[in-house]
Protein backbone atom coordinates (compact mmCIF):
# COMPACT_ATOMS: atom_id res chain seq x y z
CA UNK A 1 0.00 0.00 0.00
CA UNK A 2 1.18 3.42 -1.07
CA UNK A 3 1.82 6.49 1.49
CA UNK A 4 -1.33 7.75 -1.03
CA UNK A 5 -3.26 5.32 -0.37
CA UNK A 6 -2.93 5.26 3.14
CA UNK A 7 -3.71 8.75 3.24
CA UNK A 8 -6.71 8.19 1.10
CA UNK A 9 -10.41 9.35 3.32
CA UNK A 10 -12.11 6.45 3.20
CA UNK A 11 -15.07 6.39 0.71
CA UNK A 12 -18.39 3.85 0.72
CA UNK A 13 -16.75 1.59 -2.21
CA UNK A 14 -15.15 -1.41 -2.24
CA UNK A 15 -12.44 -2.03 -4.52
CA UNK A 16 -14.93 -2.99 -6.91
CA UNK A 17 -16.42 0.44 -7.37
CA UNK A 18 -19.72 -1.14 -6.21
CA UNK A 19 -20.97 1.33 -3.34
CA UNK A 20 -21.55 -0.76 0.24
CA UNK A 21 -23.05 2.25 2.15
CA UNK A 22 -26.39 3.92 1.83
CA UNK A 23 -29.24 5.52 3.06
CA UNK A 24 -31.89 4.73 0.84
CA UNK A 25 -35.42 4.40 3.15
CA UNK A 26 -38.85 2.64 1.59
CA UNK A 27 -41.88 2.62 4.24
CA UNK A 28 -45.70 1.33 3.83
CA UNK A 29 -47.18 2.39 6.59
CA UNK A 30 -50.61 4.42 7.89
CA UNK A 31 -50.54 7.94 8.66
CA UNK A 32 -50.97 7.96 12.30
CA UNK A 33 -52.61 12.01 12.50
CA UNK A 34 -52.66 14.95 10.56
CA UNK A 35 -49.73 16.27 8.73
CA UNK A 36 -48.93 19.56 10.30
CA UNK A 37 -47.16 22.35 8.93
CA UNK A 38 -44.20 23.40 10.07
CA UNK A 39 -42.41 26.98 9.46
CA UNK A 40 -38.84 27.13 11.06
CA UNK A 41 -37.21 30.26 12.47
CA UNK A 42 -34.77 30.48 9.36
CA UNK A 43 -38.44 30.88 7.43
CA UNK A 44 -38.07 27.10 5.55
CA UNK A 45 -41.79 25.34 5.78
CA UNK A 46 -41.97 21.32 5.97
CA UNK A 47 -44.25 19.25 6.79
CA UNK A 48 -43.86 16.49 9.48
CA UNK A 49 -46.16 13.44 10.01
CA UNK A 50 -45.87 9.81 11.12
CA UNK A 51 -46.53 6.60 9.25
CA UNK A 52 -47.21 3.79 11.76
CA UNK A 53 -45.82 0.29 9.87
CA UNK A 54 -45.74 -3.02 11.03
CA UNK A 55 -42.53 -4.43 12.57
CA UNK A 56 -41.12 -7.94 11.70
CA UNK A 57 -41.07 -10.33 13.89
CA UNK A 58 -37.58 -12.36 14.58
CA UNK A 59 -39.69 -15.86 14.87
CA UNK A 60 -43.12 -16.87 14.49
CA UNK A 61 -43.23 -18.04 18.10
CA UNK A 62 -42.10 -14.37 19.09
CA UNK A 63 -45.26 -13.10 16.87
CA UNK A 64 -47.72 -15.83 18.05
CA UNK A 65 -47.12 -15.07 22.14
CA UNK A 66 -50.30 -12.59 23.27
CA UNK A 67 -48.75 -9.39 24.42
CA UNK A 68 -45.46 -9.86 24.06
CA UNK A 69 -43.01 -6.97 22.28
CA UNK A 70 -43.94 -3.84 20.33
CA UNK A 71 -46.02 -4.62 16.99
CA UNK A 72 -45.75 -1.65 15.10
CA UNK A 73 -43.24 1.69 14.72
CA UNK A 74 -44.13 4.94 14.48
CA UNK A 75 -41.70 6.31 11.87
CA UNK A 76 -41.05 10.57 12.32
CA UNK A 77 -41.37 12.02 8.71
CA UNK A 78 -40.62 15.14 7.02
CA UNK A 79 -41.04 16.17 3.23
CA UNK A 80 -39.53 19.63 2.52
CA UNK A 81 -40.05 20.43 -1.15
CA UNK A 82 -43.14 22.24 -2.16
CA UNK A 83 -44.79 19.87 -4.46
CA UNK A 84 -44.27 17.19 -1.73
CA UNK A 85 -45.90 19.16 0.90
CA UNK A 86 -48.71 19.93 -1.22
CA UNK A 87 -49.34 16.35 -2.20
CA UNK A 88 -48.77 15.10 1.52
CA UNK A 89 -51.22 17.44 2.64
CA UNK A 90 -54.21 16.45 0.87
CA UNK A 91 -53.32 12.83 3.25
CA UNK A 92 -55.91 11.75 6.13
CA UNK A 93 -55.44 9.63 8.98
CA UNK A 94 -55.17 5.98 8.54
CA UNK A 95 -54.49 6.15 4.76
CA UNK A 96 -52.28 3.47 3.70
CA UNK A 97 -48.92 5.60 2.34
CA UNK A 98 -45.30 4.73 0.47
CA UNK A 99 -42.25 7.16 1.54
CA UNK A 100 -39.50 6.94 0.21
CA UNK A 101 -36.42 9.22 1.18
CA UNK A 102 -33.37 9.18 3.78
CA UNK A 103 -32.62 9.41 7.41
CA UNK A 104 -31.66 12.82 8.72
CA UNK A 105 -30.50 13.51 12.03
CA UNK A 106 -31.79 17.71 11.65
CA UNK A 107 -30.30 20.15 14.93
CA UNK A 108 -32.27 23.08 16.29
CA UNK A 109 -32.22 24.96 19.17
CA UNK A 110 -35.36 24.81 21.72
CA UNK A 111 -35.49 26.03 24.62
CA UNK A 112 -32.25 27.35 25.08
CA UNK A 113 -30.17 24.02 24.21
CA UNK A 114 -29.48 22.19 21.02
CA UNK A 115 -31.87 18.92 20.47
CA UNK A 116 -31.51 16.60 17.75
CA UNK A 117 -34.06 14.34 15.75
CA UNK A 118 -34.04 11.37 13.89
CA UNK A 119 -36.11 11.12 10.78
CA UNK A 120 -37.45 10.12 7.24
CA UNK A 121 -36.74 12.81 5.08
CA UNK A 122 -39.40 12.16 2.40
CA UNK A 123 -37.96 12.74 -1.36
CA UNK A 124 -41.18 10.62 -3.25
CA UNK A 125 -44.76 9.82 -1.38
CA UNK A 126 -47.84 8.09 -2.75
CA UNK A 127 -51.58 7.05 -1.30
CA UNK A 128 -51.66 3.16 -1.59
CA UNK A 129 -55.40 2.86 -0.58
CA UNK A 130 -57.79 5.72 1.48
CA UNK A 131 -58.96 5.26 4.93
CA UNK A 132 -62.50 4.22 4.59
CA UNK A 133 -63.03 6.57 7.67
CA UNK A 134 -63.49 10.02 6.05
């Protein structure tokens, strides 16, 4: 190895040029509430809602047991880009949604200290099927 190479940053390739890290999020899910709007001190508007989806079990038996374990996440969302708002808007409660985007970890100040969240940062989002309860 070269005094280059081990200089090099390290990238998310292999040494195959085929890329081994990503951030690439798909969830079907329900909307849980309301989206809500959202304008931010630096003037920005997004729109943050939560998609409820169904977690995987590890084993059947683990699925099968009455009570046992959390059945569902509730999945933090966001969707920043004006067309996505609009569309995301026009959502209800308990519609059956795709998102598709990234996770962010976004910093703001509340409060007086600095907080941090975790979530999907919607780049595509489609209605799968209406809640029959309109």
């Amino acid at each position: 190895m070269t005094t280059a190479q081990k200089n090099k940053p390290s990238d998310t390739t292999d040494s195959g040029d085929i890329e081994v890290a990503t951030n690439d999020v798909r969830l079907v899910g329900r909307l849980t509430a309301e989206p809500a709007v959202v304008e931010l001190p630096s003037g920005d508007t997004l729109i943050t809602f939560r998609i409820s989806v169904p977690r995987a079990s590890p084993t059947r038996a683990a699925s099968s047991a009455p009570g046992k374990g959390q059945r569902v996440d509730s999945v933090p969302c966001t969707a920043w880009t004006p067309r996505l708002r609009r569309s995301i808007l026009a959502w209800r409660p308990g519609d059956l949604v795709e998102v598709s985007g990234a996770v962010r970890c976004r910093f703001y100040q509340a409060g007086g200290a600095t907080r941090s969240r975790v979530e999907v940062e919607a780049t595509a989002a489609r209605i799968i099927r209406r809640s029959s309860a309109a």
